[in-house]
C-alpha atoms as a PDB file:
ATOM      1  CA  UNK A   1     -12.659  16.498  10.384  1.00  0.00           C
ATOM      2  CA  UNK A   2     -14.671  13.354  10.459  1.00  0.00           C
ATOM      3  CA  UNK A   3     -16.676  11.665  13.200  1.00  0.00           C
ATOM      4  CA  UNK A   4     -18.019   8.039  13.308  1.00  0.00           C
ATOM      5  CA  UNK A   5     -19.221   5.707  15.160  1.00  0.00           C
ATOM      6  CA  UNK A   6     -17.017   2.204  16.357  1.00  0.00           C
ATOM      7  CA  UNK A   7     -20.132  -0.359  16.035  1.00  0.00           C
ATOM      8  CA  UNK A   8     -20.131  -3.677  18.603  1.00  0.00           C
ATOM      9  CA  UNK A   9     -17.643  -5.583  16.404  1.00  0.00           C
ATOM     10  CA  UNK A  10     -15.046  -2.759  16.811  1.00  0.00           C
ATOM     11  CA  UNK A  11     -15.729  -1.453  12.835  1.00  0.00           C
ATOM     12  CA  UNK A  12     -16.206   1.905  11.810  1.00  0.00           C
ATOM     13  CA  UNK A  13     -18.321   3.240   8.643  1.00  0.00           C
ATOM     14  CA  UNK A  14     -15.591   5.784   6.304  1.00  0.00           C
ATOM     15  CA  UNK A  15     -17.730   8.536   5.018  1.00  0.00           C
ATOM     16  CA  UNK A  16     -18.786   8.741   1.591  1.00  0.00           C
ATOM     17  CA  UNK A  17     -16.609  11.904   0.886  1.00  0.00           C
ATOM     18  CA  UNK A  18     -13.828  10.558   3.179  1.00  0.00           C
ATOM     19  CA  UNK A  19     -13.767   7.089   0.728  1.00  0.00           C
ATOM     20  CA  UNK A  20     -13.835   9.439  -2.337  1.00  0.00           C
ATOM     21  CA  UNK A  21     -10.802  11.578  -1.542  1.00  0.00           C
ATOM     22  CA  UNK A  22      -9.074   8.517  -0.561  1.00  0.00           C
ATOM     23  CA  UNK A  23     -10.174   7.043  -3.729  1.00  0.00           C
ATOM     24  CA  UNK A  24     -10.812   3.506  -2.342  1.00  0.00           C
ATOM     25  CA  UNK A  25     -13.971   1.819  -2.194  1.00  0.00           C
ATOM     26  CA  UNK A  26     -15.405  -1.762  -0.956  1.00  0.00           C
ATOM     27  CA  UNK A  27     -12.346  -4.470  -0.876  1.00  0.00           C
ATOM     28  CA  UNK A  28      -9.895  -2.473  -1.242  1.00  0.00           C
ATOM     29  CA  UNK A  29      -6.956  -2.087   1.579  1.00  0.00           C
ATOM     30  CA  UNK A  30      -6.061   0.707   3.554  1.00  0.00           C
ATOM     31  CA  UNK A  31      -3.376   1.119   6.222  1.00  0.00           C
ATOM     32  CA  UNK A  32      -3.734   2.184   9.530  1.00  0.00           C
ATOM     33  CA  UNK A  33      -0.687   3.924  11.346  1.00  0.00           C
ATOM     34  CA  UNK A  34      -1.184   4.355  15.180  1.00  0.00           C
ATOM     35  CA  UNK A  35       0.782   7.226  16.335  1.00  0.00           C
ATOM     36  CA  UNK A  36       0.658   6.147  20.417  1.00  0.00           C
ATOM     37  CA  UNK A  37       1.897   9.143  22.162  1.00  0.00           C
ATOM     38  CA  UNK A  38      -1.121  11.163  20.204  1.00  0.00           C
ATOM     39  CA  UNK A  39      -3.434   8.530  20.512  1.00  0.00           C
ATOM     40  CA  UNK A  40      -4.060   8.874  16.581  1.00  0.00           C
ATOM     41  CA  UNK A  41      -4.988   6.696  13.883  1.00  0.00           C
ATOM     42  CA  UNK A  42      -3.714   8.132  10.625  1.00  0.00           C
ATOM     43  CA  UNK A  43      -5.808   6.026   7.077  1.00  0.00           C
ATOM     44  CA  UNK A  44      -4.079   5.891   3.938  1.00  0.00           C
ATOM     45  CA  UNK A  45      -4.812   3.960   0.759  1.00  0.00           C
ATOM     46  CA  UNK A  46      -2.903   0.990   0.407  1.00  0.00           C
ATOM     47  CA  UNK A  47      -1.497   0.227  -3.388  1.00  0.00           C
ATOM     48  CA  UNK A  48      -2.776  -2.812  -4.597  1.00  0.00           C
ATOM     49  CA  UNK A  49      -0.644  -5.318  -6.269  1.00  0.00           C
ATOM     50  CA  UNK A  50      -1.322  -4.141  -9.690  1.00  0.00           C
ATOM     51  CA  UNK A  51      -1.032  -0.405  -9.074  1.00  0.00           C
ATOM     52  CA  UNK A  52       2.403  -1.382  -7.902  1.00  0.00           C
ATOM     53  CA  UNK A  53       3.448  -3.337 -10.892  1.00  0.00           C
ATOM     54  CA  UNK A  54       2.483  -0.798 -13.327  1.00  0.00           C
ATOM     55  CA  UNK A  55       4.695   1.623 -11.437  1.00  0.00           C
ATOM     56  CA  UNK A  56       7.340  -0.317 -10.946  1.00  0.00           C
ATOM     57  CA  UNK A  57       7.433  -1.489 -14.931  1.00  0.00           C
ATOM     58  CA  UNK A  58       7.711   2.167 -15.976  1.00  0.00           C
ATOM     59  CA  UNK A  59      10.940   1.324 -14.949  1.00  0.00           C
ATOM     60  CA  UNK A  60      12.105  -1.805 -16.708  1.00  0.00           C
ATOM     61  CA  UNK A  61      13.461  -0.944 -20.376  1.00  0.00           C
ATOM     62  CA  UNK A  62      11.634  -2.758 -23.110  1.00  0.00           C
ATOM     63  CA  UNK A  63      12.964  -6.117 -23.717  1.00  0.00           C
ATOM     64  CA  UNK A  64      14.456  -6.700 -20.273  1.00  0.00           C
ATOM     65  CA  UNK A  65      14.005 -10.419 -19.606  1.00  0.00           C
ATOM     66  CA  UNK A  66      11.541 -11.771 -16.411  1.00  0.00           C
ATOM     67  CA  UNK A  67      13.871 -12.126 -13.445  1.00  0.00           C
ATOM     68  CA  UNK A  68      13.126 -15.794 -12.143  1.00  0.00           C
ATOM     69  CA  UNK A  69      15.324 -15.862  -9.710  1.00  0.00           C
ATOM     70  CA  UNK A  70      16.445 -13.201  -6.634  1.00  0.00           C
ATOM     71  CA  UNK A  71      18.256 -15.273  -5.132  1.00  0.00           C
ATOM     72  CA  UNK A  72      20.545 -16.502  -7.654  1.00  0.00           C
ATOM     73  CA  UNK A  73      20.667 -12.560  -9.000  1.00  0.00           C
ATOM     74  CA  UNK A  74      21.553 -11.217  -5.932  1.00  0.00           C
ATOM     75  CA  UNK A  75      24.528 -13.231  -5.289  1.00  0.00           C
ATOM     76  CA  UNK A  76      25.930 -12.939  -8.754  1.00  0.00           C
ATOM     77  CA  UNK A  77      25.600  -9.440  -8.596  1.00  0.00           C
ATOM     78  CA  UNK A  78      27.342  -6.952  -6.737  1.00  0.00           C
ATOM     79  CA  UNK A  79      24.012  -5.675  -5.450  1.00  0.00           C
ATOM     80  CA  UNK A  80      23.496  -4.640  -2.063  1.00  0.00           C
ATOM     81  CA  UNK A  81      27.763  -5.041  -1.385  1.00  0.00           C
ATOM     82  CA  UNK A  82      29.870  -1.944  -0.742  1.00  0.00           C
END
């Protein structure tokens, strides 16, 4: 368990170890989910834009074209239809 302090502009300080574990550092974002009934905050590290495009290339077969256009893909696709 952690403890810090909320300074006069509402911020808080993440501990040193606390920012290590949760790998994130100056800049970066993290998410905050308030849980109201337990009056809880819960941090997590928020994927940056790049971290998410790597993963989601994994799974694009080499030599797929760029998709320029949803829109148009979507509705000459059966995608999303039952």
């Amino acid at each position: 368990m952690y403890t810090t302090t909320i300074s006069s502009q509402g911020q808080i300080t993440l501990p040193k170890s606390l920012r290590t574990a949760l790998d994130i550092s100056q800049g970066d974002l993290v998410t905050l989910d308030y849980n109201e009934p337990q009056k809880t905050i819960t941090i997590s590290r928020t994927e940056s834009f790049e971290e998410s495009a790597k993963r989601i290339s994994s799974y694009i077969k080499p030599g797929t074209p760029p998709l320029r256009d949803v829109r148009k893909f979507i509705e000459n696709s059966n995608w999303g239809q039952q």
